[in-house]
C-alpha atoms as a PDB file:
ATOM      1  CA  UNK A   1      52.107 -23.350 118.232  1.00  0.00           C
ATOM      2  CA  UNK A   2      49.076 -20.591 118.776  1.00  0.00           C
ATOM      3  CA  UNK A   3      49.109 -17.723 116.733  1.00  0.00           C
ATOM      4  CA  UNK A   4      48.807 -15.622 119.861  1.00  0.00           C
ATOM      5  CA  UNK A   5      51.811 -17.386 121.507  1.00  0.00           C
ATOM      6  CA  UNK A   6      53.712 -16.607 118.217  1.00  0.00           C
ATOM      7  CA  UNK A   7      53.221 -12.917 118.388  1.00  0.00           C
ATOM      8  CA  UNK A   8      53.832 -12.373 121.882  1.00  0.00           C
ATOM      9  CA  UNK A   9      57.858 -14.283 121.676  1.00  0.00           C
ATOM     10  CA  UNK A  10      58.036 -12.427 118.465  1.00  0.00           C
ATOM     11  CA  UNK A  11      56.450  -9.182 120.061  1.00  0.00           C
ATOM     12  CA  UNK A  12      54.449  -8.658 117.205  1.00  0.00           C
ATOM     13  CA  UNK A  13      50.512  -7.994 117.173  1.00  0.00           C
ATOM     14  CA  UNK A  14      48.677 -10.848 115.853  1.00  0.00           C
ATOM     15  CA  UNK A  15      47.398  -8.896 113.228  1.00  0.00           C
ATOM     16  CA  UNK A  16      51.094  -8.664 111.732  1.00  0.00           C
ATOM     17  CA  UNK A  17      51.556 -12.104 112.364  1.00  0.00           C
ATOM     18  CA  UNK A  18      48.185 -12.984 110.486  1.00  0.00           C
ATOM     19  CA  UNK A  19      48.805 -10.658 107.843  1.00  0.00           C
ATOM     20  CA  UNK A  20      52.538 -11.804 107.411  1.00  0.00           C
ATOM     21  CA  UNK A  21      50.616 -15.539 106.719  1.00  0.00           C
ATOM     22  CA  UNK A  22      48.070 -14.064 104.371  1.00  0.00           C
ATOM     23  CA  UNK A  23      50.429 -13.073 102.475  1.00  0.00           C
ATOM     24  CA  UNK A  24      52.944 -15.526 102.073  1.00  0.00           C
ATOM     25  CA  UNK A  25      50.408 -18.350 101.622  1.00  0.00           C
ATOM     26  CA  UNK A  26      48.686 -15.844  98.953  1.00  0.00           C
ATOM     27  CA  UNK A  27      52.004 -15.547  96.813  1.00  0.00           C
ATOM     28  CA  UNK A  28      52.350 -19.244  97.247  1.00  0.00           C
ATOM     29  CA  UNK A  29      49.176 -19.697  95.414  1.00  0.00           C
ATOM     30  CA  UNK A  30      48.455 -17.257  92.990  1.00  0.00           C
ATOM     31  CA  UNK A  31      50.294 -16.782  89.522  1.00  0.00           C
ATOM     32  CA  UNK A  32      51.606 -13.415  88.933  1.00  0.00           C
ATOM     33  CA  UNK A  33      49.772 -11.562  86.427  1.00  0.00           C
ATOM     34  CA  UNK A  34      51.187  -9.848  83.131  1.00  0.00           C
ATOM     35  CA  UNK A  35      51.374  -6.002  83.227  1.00  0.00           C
ATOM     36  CA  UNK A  36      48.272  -4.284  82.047  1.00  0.00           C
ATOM     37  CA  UNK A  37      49.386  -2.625  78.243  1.00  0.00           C
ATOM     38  CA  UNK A  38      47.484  -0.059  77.090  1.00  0.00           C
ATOM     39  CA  UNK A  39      46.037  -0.412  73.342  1.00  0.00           C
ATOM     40  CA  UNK A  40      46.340   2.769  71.357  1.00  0.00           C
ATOM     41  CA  UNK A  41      43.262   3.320  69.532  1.00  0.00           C
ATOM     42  CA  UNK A  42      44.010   5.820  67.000  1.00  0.00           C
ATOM     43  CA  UNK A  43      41.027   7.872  64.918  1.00  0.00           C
ATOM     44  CA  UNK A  44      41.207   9.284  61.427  1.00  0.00           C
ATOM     45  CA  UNK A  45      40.719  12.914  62.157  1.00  0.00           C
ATOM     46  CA  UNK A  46      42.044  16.474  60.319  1.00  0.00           C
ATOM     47  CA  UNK A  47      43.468  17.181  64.158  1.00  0.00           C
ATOM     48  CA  UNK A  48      42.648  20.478  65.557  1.00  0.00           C
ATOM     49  CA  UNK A  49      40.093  22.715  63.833  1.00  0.00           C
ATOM     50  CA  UNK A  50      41.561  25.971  63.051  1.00  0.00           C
ATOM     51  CA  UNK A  51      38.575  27.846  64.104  1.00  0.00           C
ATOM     52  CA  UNK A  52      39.066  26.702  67.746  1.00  0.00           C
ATOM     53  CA  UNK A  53      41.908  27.478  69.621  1.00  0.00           C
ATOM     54  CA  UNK A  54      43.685  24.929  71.871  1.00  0.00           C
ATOM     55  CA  UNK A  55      42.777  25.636  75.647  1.00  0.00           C
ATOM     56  CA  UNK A  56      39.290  27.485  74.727  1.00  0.00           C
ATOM     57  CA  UNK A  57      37.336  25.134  76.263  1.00  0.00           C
ATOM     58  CA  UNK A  58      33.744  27.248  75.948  1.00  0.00           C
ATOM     59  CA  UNK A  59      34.150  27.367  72.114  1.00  0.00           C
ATOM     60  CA  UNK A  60      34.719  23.675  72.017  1.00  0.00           C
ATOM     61  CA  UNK A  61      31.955  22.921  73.991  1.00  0.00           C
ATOM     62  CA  UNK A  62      29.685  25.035  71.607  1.00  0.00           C
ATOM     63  CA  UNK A  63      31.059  22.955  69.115  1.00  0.00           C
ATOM     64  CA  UNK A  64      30.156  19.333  70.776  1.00  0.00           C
ATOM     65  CA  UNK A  65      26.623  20.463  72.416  1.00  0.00           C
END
């Protein structure tokens, strides 16, 4: 049966119908993959300086540049 023959009984564009195939034929074929974990990377640091306070942005990037 035509794709475009499909579409029309079902009264669905072809692109659904071609998408709809895509798909199923592309979980059919493909392994799922494992959820992406992020990897804390923690730094040894004294945390805040107490010179600068948290939210003044200008003085910390005096401090950096």
């Amino acid at each position: 049966m035509g794709a475009k023959r499909l579409a029309a009984e079902r009264q669905q564009t072809l692109k659904n119908i071609l998408e709809t195939a895509l798909r199923q034929f592309w979980d059919a074929n493909t392994t799922p993959r494992t959820p992406f974990r992020f990897q804390k990377h923690p730094f040894q640091g004294r945390g805040l300086q107490s010179h600068l306070v948290e939210g003044d942005w200008t003085k910390v990037r005096e401090q950096i540049c």
